[in-house]
PDB file of N, CA and C in Angstrom:
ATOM      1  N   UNK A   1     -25.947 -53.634 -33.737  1.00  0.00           N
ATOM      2  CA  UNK A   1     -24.944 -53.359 -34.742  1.00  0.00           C
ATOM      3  C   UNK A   1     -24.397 -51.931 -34.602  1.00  0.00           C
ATOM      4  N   UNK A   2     -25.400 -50.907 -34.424  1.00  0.00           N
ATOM      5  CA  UNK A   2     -25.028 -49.535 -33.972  1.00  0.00           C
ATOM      6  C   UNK A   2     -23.725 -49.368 -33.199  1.00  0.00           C
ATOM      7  N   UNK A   3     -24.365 -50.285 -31.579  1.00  0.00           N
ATOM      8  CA  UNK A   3     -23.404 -49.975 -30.189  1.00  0.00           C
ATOM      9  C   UNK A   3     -21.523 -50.488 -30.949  1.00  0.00           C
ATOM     10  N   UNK A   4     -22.030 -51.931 -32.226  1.00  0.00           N
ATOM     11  CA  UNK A   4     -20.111 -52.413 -32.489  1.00  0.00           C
ATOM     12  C   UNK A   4     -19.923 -51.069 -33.121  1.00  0.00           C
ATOM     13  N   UNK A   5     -20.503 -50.182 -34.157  1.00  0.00           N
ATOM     14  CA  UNK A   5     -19.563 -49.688 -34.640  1.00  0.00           C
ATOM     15  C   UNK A   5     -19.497 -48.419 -33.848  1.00  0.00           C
ATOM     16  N   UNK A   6     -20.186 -47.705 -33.019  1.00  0.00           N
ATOM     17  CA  UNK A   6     -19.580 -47.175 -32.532  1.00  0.00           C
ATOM     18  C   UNK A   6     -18.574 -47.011 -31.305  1.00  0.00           C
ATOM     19  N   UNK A   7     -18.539 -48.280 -30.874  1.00  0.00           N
ATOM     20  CA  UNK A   7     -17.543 -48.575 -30.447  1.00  0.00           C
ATOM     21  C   UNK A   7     -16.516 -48.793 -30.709  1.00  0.00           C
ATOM     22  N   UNK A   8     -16.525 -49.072 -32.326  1.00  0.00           N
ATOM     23  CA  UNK A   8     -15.169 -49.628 -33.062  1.00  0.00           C
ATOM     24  C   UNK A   8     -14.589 -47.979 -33.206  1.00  0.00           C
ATOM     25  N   UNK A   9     -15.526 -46.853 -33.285  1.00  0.00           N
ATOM     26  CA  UNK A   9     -15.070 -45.493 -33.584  1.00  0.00           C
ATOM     27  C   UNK A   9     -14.332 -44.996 -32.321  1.00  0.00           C
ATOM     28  N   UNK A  10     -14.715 -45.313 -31.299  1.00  0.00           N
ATOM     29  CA  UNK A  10     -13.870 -45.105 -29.967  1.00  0.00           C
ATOM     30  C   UNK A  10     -12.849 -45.268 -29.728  1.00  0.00           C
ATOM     31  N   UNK A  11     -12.630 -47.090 -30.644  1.00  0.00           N
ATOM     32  CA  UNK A  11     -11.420 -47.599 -29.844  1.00  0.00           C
ATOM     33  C   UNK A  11     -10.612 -47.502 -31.198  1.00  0.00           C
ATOM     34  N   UNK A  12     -10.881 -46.709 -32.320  1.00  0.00           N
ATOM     35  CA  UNK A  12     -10.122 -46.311 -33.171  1.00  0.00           C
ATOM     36  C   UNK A  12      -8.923 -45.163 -32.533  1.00  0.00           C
ATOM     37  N   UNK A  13     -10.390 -44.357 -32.188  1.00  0.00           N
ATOM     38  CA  UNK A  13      -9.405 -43.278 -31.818  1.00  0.00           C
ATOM     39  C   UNK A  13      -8.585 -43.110 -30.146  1.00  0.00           C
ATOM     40  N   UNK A  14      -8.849 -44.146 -29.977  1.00  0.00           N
ATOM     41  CA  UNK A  14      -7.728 -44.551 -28.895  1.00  0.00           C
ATOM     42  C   UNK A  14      -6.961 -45.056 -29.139  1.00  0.00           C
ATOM     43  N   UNK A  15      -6.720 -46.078 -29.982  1.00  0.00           N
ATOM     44  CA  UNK A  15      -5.307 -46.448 -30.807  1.00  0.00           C
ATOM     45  C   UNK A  15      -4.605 -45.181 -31.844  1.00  0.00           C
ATOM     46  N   UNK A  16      -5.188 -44.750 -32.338  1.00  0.00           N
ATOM     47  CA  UNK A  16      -4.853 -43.431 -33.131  1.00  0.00           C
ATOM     48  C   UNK A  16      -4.335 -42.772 -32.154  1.00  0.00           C
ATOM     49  N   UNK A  17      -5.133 -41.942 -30.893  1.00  0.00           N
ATOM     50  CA  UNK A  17      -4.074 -41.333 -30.085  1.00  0.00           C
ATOM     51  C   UNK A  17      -2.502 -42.110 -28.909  1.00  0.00           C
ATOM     52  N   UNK A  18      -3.248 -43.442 -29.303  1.00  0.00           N
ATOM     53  CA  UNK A  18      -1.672 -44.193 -28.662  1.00  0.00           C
ATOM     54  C   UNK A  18      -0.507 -44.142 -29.756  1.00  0.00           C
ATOM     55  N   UNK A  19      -0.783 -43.704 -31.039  1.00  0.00           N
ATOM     56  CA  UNK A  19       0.148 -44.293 -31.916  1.00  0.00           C
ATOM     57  C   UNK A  19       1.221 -42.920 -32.465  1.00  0.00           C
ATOM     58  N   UNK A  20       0.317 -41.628 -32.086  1.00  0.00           N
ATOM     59  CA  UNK A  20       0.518 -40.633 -32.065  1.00  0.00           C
ATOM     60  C   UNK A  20       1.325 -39.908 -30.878  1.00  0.00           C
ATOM     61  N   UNK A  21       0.618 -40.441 -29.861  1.00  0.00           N
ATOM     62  CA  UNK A  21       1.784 -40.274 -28.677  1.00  0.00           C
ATOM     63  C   UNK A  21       2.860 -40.753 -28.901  1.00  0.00           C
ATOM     64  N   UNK A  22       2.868 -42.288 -29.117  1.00  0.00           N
ATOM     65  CA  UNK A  22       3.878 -43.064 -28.983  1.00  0.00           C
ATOM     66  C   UNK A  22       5.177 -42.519 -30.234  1.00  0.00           C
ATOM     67  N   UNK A  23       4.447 -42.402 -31.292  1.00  0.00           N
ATOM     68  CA  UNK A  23       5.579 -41.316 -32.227  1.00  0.00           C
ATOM     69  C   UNK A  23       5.956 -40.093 -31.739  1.00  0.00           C
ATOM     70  N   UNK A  24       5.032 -39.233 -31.153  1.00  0.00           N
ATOM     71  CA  UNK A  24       5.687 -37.916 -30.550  1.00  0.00           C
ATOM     72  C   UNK A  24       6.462 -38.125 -29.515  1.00  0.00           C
ATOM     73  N   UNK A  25       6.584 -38.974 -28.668  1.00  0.00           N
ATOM     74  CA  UNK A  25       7.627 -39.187 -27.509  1.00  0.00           C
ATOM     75  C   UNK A  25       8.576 -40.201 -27.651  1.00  0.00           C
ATOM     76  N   UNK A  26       8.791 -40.681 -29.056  1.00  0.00           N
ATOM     77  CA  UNK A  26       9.424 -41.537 -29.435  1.00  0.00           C
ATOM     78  C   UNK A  26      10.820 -40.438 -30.397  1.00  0.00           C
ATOM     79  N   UNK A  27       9.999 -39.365 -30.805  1.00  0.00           N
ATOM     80  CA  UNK A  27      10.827 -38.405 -31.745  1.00  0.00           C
ATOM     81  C   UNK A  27      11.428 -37.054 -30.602  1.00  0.00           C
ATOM     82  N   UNK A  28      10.733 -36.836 -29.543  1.00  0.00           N
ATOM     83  CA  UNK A  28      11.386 -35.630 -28.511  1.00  0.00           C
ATOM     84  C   UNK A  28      10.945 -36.351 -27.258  1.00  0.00           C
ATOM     85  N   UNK A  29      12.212 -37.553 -26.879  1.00  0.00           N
ATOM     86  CA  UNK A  29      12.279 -38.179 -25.762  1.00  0.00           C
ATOM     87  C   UNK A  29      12.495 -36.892 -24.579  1.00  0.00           C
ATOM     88  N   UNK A  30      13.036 -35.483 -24.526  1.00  0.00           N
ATOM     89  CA  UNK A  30      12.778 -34.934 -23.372  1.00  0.00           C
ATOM     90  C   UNK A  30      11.559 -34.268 -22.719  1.00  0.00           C
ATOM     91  N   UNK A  31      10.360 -34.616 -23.582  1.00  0.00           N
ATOM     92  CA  UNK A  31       8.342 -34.218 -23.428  1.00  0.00           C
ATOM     93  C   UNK A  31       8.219 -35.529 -23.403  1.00  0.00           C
ATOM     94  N   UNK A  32       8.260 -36.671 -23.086  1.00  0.00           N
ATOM     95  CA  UNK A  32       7.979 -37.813 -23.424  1.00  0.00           C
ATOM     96  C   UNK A  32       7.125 -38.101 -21.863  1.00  0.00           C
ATOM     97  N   UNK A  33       7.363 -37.519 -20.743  1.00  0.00           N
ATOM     98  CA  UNK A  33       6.082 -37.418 -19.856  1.00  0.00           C
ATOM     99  C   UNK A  33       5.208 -36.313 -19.933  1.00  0.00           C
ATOM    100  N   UNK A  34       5.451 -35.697 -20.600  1.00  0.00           N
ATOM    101  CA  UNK A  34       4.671 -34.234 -21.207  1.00  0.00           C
ATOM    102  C   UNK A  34       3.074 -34.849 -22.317  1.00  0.00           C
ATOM    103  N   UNK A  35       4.264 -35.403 -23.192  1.00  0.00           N
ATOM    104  CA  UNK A  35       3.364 -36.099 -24.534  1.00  0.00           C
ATOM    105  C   UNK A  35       2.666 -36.992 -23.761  1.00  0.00           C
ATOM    106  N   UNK A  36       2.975 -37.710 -22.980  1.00  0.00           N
ATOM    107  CA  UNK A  36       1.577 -38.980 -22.439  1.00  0.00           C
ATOM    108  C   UNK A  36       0.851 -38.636 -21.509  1.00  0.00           C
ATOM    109  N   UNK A  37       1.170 -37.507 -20.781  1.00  0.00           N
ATOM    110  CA  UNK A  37      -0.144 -36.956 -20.076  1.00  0.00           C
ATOM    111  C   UNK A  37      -1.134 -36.378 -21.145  1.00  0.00           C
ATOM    112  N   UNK A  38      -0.579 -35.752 -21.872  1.00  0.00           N
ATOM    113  CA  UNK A  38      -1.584 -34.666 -23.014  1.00  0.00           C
ATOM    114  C   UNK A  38      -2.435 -36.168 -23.583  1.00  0.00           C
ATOM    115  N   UNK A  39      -1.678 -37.336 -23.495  1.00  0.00           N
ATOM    116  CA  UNK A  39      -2.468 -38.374 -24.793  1.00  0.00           C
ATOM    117  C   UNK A  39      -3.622 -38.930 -23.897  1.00  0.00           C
ATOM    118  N   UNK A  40      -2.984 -39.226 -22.813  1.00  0.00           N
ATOM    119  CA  UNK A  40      -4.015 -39.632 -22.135  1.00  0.00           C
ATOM    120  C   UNK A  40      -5.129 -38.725 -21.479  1.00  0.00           C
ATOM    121  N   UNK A  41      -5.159 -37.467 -21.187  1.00  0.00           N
ATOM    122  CA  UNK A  41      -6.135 -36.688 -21.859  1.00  0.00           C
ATOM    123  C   UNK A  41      -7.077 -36.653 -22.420  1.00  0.00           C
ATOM    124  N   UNK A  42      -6.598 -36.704 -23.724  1.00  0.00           N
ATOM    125  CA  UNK A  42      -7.126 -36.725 -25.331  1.00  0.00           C
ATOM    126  C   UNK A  42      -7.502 -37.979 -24.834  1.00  0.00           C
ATOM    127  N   UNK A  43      -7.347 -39.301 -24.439  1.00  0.00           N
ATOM    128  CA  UNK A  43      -7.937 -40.439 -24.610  1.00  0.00           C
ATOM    129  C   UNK A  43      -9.538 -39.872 -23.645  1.00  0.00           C
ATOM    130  N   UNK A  44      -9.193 -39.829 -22.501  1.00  0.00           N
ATOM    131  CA  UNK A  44     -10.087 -39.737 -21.769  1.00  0.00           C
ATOM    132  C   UNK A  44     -11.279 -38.936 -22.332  1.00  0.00           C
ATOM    133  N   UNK A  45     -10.789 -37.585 -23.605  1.00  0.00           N
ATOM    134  CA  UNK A  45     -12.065 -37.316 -23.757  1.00  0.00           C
ATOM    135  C   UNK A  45     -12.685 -38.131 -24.918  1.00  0.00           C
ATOM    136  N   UNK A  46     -11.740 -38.683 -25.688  1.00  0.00           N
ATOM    137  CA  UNK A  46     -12.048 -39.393 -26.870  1.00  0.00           C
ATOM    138  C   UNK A  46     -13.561 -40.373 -25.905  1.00  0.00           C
ATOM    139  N   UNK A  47     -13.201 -41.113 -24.688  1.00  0.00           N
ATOM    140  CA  UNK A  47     -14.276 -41.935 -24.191  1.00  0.00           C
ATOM    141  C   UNK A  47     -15.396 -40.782 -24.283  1.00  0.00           C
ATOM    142  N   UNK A  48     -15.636 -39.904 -23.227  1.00  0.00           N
ATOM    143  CA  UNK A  48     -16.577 -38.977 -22.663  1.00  0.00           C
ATOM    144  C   UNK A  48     -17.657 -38.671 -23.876  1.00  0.00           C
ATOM    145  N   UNK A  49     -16.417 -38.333 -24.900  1.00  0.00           N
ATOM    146  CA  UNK A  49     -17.204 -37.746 -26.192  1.00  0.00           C
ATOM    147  C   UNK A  49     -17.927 -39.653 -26.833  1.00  0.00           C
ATOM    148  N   UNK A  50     -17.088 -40.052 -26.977  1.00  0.00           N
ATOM    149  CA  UNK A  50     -18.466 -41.764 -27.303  1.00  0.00           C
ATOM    150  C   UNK A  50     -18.970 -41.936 -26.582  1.00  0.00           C
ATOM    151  N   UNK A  51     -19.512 -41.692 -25.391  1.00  0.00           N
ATOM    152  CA  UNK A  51     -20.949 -42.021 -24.636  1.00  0.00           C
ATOM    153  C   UNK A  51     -21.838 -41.553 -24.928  1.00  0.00           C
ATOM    154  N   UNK A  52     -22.456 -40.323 -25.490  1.00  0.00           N
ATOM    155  CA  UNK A  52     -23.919 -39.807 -26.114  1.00  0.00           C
ATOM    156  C   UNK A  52     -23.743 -41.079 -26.957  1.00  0.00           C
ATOM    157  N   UNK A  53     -23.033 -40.721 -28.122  1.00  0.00           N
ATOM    158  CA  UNK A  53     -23.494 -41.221 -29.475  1.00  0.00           C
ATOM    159  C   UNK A  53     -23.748 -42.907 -28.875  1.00  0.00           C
ATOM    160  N   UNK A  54     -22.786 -43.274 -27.946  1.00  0.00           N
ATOM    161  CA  UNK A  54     -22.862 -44.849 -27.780  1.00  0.00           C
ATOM    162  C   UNK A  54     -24.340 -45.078 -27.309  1.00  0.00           C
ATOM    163  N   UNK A  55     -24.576 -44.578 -26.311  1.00  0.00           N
ATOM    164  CA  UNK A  55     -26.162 -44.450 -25.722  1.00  0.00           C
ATOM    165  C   UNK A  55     -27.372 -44.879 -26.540  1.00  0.00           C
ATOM    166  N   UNK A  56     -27.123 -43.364 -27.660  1.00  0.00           N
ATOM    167  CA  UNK A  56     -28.321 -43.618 -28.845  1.00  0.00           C
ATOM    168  C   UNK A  56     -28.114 -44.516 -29.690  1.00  0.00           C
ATOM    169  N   UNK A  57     -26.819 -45.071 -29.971  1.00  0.00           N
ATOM    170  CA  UNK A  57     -26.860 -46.137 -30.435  1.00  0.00           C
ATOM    171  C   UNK A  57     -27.881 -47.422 -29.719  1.00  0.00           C
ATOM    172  N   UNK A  58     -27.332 -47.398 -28.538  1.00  0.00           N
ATOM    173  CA  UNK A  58     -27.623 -48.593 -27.579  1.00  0.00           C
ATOM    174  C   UNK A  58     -29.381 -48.655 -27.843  1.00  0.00           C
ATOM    175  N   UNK A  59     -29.379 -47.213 -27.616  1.00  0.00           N
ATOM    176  CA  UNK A  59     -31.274 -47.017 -27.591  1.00  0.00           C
ATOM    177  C   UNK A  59     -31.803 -47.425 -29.010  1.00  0.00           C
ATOM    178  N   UNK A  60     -30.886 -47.245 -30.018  1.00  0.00           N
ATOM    179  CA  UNK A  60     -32.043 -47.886 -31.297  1.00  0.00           C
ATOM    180  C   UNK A  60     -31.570 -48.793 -31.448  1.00  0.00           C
ATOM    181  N   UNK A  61     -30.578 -49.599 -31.225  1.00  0.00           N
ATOM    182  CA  UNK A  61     -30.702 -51.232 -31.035  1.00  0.00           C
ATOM    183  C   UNK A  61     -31.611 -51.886 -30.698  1.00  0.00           C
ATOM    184  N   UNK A  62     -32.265 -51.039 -29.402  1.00  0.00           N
ATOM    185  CA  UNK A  62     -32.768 -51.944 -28.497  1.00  0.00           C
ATOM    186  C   UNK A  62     -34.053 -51.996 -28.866  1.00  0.00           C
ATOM    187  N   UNK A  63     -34.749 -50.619 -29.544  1.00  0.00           N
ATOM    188  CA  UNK A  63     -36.115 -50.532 -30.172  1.00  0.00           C
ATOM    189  C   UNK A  63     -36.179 -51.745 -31.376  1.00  0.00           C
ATOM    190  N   UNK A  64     -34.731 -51.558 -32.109  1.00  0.00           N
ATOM    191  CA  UNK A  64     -34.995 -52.676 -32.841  1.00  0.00           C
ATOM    192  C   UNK A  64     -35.555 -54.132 -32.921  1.00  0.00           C
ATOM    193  N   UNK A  65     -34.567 -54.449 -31.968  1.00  0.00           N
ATOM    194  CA  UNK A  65     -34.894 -55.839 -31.192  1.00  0.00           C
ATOM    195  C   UNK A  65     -35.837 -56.090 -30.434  1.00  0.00           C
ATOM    196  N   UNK A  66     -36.238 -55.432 -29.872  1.00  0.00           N
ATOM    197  CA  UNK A  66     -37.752 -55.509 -29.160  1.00  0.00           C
ATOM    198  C   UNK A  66     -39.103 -55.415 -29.561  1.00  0.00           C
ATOM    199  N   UNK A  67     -38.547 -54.913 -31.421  1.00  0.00           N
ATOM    200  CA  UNK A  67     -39.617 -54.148 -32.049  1.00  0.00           C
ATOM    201  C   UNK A  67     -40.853 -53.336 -32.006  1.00  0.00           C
ATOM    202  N   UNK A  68     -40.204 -52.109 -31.099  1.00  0.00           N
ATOM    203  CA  UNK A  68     -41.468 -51.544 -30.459  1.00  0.00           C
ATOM    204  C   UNK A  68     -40.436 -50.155 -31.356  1.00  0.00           C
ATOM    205  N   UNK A  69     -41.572 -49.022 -31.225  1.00  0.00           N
ATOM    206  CA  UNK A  69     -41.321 -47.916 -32.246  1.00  0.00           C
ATOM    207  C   UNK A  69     -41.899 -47.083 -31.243  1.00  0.00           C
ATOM    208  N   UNK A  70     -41.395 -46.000 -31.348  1.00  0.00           N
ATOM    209  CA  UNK A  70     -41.709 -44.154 -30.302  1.00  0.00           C
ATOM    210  C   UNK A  70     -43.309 -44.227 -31.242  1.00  0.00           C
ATOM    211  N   UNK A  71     -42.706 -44.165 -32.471  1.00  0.00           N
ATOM    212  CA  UNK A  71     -44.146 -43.439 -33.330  1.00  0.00           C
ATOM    213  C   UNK A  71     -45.522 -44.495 -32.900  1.00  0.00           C
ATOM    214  N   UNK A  72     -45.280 -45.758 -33.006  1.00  0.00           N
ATOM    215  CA  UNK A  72     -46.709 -46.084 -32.538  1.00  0.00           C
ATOM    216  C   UNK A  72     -46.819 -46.057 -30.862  1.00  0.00           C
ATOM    217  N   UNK A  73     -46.083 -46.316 -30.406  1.00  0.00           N
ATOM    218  CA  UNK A  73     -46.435 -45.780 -28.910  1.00  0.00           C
ATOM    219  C   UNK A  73     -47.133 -45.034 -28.526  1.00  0.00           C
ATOM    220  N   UNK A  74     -47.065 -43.933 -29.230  1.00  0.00           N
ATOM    221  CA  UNK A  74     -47.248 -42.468 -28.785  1.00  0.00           C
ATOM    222  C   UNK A  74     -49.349 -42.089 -28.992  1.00  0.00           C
ATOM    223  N   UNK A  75     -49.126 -43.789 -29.744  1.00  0.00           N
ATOM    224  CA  UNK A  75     -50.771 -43.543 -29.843  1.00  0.00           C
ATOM    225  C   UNK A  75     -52.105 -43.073 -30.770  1.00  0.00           C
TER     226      UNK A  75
END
């Protein structure tokens, strides 16, 4: 459940920065290859930056479902 929503936070803000581009180069058509390099950019880090959090998500999913815990492991 973790990995959907933070994934849903990713691909928020990848539609958020498409919608934002798409208005800024929609309002000063002469940056309009200016504005979609900068967006796509911003997209690319929007991914970079959801991979930690997606990860640890992924990782306490998976403790979940497997039902194994760090704390009793550890002994």
């Amino acid at each position: 459940m973790r990995v959907l929503i933070e994934t849903a936070f990713i691909v928020s803000g990848l539609v958020a920065s498409v919608v934002i581009a798409w208005l800024a180069a929609w309002s000063y058509p002469l940056g309009k290859d200016d504005i979609w390099l900068v967006a796509y950019g911003a997209m690319v880090i929007i991914v970079l930056m959801g991979i930690g959090p997606l990860r640890r998500a992924y990782a306490q999913d998976r403790e979940r479902l497997h039902g194994t815990n760090k704390e009793n492991a550890r002994g």
